[in-house]
C-alpha atoms as a PDB file:
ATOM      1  CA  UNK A   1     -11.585  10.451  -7.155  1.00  0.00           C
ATOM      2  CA  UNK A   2      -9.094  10.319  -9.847  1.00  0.00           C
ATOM      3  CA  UNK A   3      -9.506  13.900 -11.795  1.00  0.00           C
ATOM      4  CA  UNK A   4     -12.775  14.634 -11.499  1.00  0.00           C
ATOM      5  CA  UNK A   5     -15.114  14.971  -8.321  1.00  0.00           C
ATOM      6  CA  UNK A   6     -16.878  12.115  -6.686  1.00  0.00           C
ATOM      7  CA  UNK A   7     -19.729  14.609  -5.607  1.00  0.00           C
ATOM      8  CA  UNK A   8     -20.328  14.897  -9.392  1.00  0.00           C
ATOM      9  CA  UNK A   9     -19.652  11.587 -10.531  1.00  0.00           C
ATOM     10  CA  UNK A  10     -22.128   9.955  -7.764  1.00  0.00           C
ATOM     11  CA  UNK A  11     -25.168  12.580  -9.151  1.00  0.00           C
ATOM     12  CA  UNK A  12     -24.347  11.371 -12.790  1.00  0.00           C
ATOM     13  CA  UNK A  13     -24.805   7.858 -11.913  1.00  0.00           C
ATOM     14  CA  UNK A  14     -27.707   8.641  -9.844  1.00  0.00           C
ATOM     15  CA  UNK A  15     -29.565  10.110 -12.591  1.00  0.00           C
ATOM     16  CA  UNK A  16     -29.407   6.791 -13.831  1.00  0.00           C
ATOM     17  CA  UNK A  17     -31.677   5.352 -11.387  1.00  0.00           C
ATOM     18  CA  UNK A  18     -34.083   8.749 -10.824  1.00  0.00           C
ATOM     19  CA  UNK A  19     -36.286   7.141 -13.335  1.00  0.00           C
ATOM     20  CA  UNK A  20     -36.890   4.152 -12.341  1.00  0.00           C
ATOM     21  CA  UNK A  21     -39.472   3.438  -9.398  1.00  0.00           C
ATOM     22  CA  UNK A  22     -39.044   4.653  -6.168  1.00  0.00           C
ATOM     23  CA  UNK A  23     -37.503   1.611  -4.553  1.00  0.00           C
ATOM     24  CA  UNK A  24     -34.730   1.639  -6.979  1.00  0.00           C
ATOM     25  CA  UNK A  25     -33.966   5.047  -6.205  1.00  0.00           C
ATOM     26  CA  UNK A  26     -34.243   4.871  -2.427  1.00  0.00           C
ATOM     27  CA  UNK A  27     -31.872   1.626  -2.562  1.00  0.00           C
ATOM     28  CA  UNK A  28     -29.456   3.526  -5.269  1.00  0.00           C
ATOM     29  CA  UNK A  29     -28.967   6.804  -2.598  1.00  0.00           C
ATOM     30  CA  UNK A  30     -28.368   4.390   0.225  1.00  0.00           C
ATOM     31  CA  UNK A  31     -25.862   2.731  -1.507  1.00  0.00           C
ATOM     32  CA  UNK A  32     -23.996   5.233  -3.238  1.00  0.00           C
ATOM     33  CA  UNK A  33     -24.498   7.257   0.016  1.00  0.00           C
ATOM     34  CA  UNK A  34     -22.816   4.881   2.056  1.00  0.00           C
ATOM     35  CA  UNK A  35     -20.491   3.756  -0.296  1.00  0.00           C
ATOM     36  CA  UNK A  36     -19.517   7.704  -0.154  1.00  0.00           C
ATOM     37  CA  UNK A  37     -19.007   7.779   3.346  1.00  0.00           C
ATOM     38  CA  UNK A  38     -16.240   4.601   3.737  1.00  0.00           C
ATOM     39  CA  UNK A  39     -14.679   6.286   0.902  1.00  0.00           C
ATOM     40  CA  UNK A  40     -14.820   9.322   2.865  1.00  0.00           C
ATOM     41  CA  UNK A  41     -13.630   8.100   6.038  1.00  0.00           C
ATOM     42  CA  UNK A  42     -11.113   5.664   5.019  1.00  0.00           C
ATOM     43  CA  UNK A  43     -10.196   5.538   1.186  1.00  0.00           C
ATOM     44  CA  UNK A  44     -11.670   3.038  -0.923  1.00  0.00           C
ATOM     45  CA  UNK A  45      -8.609   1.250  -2.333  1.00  0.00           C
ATOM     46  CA  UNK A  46      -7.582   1.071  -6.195  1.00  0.00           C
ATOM     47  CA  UNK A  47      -7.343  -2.025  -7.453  1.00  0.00           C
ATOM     48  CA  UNK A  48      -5.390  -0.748 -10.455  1.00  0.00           C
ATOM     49  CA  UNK A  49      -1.597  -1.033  -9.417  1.00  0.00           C
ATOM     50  CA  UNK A  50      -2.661  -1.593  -5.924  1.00  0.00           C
ATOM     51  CA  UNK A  51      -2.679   1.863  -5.081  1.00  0.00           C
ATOM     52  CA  UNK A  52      -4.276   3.005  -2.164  1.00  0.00           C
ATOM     53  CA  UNK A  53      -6.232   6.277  -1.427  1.00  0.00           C
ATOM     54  CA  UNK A  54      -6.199   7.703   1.972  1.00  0.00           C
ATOM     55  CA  UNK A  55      -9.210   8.871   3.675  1.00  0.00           C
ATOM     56  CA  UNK A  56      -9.831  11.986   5.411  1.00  0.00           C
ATOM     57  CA  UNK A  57      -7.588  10.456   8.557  1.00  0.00           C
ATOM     58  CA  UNK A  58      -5.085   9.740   6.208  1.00  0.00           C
ATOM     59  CA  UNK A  59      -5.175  13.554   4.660  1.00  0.00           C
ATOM     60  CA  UNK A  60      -4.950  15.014   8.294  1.00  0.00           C
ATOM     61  CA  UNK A  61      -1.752  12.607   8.549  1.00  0.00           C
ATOM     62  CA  UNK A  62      -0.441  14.254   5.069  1.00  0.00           C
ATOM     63  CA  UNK A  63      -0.812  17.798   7.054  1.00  0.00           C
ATOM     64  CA  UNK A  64       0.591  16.377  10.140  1.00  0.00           C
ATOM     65  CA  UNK A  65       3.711  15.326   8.388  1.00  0.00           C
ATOM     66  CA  UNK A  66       3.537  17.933   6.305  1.00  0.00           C
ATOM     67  CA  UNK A  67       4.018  20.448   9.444  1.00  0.00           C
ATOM     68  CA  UNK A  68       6.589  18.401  10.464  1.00  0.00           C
ATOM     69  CA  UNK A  69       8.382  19.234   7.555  1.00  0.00           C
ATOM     70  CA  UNK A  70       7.997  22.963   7.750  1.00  0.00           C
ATOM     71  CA  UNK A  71       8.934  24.005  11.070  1.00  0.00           C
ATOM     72  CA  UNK A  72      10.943  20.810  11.758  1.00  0.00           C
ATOM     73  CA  UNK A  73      13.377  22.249   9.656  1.00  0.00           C
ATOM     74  CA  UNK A  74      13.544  25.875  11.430  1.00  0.00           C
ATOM     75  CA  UNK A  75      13.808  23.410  14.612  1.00  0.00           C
ATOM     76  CA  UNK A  76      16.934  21.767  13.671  1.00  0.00           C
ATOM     77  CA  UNK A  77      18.391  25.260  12.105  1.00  0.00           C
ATOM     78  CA  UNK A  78      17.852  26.360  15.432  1.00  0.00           C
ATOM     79  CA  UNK A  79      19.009  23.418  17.242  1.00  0.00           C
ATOM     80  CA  UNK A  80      22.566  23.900  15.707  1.00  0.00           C
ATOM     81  CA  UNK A  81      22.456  27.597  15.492  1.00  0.00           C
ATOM     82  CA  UNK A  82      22.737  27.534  11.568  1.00  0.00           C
ATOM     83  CA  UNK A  83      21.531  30.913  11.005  1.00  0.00           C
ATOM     84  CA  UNK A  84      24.006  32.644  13.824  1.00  0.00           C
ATOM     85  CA  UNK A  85      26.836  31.195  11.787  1.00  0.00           C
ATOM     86  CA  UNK A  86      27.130  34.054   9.734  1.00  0.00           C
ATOM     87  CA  UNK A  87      31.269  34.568  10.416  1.00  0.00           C
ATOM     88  CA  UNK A  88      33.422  32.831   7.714  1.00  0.00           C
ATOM     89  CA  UNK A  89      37.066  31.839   8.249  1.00  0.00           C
ATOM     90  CA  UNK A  90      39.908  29.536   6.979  1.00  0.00           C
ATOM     91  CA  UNK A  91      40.014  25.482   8.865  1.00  0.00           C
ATOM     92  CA  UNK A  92      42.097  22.875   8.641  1.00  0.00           C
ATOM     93  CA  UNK A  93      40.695  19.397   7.976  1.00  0.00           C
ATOM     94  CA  UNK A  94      41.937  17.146  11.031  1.00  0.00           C
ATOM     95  CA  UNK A  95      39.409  14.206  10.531  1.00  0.00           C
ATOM     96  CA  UNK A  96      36.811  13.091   8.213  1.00  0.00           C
ATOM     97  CA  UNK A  97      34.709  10.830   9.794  1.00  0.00           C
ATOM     98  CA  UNK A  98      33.256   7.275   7.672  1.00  0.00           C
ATOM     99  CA  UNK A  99      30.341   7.401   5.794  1.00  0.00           C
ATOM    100  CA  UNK A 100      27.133   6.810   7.726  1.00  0.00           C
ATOM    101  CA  UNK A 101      24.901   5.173   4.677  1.00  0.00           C
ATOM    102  CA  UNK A 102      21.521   5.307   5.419  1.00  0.00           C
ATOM    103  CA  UNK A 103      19.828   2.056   4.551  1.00  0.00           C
ATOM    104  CA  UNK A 104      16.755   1.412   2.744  1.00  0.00           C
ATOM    105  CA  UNK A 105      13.727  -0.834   2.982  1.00  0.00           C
ATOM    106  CA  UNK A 106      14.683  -3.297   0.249  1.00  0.00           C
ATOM    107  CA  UNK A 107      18.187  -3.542   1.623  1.00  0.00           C
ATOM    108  CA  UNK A 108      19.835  -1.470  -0.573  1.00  0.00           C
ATOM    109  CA  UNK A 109      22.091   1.918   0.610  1.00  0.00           C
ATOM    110  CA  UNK A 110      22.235   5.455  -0.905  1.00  0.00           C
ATOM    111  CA  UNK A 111      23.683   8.656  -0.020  1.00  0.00           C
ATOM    112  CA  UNK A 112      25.391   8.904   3.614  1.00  0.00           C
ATOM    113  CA  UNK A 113      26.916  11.705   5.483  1.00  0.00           C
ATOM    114  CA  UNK A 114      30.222  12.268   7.295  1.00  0.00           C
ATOM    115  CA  UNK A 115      31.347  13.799  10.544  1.00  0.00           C
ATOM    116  CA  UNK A 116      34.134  16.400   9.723  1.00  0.00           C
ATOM    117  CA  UNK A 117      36.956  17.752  12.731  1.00  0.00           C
ATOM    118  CA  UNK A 118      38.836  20.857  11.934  1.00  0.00           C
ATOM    119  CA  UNK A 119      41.288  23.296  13.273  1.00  0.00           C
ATOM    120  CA  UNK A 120      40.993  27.381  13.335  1.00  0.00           C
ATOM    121  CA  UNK A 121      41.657  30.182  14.669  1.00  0.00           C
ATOM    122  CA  UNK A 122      39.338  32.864  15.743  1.00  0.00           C
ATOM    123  CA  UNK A 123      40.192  36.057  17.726  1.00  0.00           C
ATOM    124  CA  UNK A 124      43.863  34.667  18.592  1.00  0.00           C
ATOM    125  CA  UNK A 125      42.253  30.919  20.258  1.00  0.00           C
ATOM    126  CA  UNK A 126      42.709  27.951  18.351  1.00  0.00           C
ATOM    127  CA  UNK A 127      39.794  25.860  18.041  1.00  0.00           C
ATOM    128  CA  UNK A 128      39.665  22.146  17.036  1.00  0.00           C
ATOM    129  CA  UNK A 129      36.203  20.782  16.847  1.00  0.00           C
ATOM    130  CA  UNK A 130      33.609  18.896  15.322  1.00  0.00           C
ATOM    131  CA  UNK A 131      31.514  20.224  12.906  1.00  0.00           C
ATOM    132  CA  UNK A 132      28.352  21.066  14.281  1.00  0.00           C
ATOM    133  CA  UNK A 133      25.983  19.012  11.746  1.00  0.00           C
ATOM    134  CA  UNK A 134      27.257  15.867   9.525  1.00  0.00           C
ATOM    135  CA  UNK A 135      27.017  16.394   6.012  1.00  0.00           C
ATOM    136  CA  UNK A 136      27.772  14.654   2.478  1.00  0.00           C
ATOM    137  CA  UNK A 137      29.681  17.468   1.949  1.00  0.00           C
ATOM    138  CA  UNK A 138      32.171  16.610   4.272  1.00  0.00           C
ATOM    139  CA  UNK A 139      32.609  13.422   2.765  1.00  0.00           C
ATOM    140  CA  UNK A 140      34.894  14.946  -0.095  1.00  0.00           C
ATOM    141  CA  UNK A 141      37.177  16.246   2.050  1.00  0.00           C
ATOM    142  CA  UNK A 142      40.542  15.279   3.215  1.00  0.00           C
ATOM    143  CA  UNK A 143      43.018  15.600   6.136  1.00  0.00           C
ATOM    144  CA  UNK A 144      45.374  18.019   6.063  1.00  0.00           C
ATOM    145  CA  UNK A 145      42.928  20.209   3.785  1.00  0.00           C
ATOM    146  CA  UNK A 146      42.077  24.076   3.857  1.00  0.00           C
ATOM    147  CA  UNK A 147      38.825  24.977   3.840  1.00  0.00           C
ATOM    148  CA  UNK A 148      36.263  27.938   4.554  1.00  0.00           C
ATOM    149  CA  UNK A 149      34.065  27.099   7.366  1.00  0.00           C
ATOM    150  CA  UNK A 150      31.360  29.155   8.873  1.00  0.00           C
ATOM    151  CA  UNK A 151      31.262  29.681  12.708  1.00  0.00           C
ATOM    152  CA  UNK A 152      28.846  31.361  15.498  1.00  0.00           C
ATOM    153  CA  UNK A 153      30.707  34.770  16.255  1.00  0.00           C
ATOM    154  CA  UNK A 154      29.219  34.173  19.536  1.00  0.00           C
ATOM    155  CA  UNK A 155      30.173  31.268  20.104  1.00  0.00           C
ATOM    156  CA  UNK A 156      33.002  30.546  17.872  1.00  0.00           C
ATOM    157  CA  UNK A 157      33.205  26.587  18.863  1.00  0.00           C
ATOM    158  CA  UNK A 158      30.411  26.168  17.262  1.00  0.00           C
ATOM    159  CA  UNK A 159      31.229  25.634  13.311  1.00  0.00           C
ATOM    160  CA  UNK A 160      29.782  24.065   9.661  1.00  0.00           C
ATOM    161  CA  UNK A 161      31.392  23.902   6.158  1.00  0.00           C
ATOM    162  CA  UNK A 162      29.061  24.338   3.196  1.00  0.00           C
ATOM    163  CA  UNK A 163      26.598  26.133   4.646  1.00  0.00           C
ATOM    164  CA  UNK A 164      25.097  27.080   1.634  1.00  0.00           C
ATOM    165  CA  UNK A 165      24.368  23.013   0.734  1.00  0.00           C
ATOM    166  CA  UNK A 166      23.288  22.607   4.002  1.00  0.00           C
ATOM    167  CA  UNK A 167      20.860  25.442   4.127  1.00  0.00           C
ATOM    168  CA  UNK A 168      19.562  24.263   0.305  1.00  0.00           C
ATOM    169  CA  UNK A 169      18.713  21.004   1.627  1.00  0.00           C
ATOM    170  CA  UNK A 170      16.795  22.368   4.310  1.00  0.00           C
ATOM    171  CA  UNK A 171      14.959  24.870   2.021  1.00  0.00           C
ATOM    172  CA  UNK A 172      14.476  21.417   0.013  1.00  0.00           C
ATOM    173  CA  UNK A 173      12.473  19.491   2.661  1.00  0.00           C
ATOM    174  CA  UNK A 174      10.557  22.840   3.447  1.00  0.00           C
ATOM    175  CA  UNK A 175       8.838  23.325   0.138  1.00  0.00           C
ATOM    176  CA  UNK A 176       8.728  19.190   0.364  1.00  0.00           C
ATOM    177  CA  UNK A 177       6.326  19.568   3.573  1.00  0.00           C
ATOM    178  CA  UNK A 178       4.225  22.679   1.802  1.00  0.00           C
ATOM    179  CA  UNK A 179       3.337  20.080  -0.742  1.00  0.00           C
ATOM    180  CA  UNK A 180       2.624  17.746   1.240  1.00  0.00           C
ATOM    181  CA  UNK A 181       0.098  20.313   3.797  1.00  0.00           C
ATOM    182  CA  UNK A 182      -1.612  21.773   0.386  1.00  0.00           C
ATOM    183  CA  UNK A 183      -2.235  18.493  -0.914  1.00  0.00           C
ATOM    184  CA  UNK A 184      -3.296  16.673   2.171  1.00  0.00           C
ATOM    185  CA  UNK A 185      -5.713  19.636   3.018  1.00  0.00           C
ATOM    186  CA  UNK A 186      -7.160  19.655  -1.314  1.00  0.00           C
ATOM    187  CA  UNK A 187      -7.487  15.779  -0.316  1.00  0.00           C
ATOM    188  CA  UNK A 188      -9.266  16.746   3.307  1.00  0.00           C
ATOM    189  CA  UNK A 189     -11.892  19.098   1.680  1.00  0.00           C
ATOM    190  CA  UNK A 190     -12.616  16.151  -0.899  1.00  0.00           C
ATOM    191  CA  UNK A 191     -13.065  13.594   1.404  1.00  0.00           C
ATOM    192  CA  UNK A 192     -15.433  16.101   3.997  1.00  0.00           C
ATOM    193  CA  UNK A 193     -17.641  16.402   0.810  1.00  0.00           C
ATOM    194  CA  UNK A 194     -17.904  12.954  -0.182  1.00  0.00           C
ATOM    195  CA  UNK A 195     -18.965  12.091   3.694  1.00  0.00           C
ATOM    196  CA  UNK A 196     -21.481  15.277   4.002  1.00  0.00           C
ATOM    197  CA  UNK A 197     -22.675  14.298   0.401  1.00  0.00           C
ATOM    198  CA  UNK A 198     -22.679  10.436   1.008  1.00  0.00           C
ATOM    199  CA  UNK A 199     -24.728  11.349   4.388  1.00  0.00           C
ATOM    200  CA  UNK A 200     -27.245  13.250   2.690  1.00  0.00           C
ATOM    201  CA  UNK A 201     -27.615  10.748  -0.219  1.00  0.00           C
ATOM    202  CA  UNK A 202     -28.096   8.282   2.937  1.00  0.00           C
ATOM    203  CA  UNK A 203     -30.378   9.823   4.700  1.00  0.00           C
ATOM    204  CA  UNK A 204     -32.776  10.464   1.314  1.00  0.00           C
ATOM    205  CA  UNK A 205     -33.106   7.672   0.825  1.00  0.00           C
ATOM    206  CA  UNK A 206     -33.880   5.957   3.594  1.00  0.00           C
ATOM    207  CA  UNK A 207     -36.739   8.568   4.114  1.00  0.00           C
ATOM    208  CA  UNK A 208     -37.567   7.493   1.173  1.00  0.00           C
ATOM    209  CA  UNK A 209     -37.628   4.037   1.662  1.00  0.00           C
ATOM    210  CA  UNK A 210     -39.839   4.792   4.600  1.00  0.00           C
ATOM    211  CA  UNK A 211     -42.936   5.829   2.103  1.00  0.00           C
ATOM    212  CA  UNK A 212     -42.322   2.680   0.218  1.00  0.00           C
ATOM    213  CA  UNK A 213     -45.214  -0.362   0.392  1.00  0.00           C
ATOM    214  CA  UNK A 214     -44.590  -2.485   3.867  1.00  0.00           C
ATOM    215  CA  UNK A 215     -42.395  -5.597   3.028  1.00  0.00           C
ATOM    216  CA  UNK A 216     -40.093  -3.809   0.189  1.00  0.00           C
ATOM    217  CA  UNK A 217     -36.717  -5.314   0.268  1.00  0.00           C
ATOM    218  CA  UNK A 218     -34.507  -3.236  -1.567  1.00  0.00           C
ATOM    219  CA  UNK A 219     -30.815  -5.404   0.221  1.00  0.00           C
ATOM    220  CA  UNK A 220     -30.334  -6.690  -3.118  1.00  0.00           C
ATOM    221  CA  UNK A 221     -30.476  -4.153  -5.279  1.00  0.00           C
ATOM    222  CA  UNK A 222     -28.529  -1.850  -2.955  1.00  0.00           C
ATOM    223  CA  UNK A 223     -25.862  -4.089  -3.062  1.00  0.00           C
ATOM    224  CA  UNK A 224     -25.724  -4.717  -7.055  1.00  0.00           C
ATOM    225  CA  UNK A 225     -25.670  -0.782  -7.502  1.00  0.00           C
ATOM    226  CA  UNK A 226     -23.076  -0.455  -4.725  1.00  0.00           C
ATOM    227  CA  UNK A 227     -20.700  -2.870  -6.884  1.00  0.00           C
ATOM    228  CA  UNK A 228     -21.627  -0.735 -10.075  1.00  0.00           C
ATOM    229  CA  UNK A 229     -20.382   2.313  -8.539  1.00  0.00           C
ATOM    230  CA  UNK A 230     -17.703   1.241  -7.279  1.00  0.00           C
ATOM    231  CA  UNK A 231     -16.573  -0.236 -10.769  1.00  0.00           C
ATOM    232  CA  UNK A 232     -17.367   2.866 -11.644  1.00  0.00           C
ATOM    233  CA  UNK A 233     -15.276   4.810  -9.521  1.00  0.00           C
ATOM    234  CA  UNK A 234     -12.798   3.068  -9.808  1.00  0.00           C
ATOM    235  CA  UNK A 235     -12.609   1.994 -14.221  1.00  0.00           C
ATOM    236  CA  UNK A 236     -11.822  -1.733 -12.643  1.00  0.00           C
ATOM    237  CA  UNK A 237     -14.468  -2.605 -16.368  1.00  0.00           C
ATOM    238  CA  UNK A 238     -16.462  -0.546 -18.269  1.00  0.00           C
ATOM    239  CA  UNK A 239     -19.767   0.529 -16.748  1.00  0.00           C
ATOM    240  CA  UNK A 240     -22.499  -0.615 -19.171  1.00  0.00           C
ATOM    241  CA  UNK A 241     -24.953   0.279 -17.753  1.00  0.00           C
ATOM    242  CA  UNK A 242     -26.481   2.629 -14.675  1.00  0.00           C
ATOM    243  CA  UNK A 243     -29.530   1.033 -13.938  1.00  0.00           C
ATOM    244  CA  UNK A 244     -30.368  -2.012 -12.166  1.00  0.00           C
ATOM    245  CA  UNK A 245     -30.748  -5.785 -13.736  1.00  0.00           C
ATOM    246  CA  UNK A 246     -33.377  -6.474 -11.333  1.00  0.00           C
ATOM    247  CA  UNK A 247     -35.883  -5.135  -9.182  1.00  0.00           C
ATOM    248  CA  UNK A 248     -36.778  -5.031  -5.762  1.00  0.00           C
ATOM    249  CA  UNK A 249     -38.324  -8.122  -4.006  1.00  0.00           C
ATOM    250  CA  UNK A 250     -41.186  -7.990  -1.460  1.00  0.00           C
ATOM    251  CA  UNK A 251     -39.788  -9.990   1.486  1.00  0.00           C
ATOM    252  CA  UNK A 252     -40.672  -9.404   5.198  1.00  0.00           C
ATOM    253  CA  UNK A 253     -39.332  -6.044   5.748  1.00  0.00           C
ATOM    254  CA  UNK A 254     -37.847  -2.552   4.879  1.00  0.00           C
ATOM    255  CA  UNK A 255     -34.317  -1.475   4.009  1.00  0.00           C
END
């Protein structure tokens, strides 16, 4: 819920209906119960700028990707044997490669990286290779340029210029996943207690329903205090009022 918990919102606006007779209340903690649950299970979207609030799938998603983040990164370092490159010595630019924009979903292109080739010499044997990860970086650079580059002593083939930019932008998208695993799991623990809440709230009052007089139909007014809280929840208008505008009817059967 936005700043404040549902948990305690939904017993505020319950205490609205305590009062009244029984059948209100049973049909107000079956509605807000339920209504609970959905939100808990899928995110109840906000009509307000058309934002939409995940569920507790979507928060396990958020840690999912967020994990990605983390240890993807170490992955790729890894991959390219960024932190063996610990040697540093003077290249020569043979090639910069053209920019590789990356697109975006409207169209539009930003950023781009470049493939770099360079010459150097380590222990006496010349080397001309690619660099071993594409970078905006390289982009700047020209042919014919001297440069510091930092190469595997092990395997001296193996090379990358601005390692320090390269290892920043990793670092970058590392604290980006943290954020996204401590706020998916804050999100998680809401959304468990707005379904174990919404459950409870459920099951009250349909136990209580169970004690009302046969042939109480409490549909209707489940449904107009579902659409209150919800407004509610949500600020879509101004909630004038927690209690029901009409009362339960005595049709054929139970709620």
């Amino acid at each position: 819920m936005f700043y404040k918990s549902l948990k305690n919102h939904a017993q505020q606006f319950l205490n609205g209906y305590q009062k009244e007779n029984p059948a209100t209340y049973a049909a107000a903690q079956q509605a807000i119960g339920g209504l609970l649950i959905v939100d808990g299970f899928t995110g109840i979207d906000n009509p307000l700028g058309g934002r939409k609030r995940s569920g507790i799938f979507g928060s396990l998603l958020g840690i999912l990707f967020g994990l990605v983040f983390i240890f993807g990164t170490g992955i790729v370092a890894n991959l390219f044997g960024i932190n063996k490159m610990t040697a540093v010595t003077q290249a020569q630019v043979v090639e910069v490669g053209p920019r590789q924009v990356e697109r975006n979903s409207d169209g539009s292109t930003s950023g781009g990286t470049c493939s770099l080739k360079s010459k150097y010499t380590v222990n006496g044997k010349e080397y001309t290779q690619v660099s071993s990860i594409d970078s905006d970086s390289n982009c700047s650079l020209s042919q014919g340029q001297t440069i510091s580059v930092n190469y595997d002593p092990n395997n001296p083939g193996k090379y990358v210029y601005d390692l320090g930019s390269v290892k920043a932008v990793m670092k970058i998208f590392s604290i980006v996943g943290i954020i996204f695993v401590v706020v998916s799991f804050f999100t998680f623990l809401i959304r468990l207690i707005s379904i174990i809440f919404g459950w409870k709230l459920l099951k009250s009052g349909r136990a209580l329903a169970k004690t009302l007089p046969a042939g109480t139909d409490i549909g209707t007014i489940k449904d107009e205090i579902k659409g209150n809280f919800a407004k509610s929840i949500f600020g879509t208008e101004n909630n004038k009022t927690n209690t029901p505008t009409s009362t339960p009817t005595q049709p054929s059967a139970k709620q």
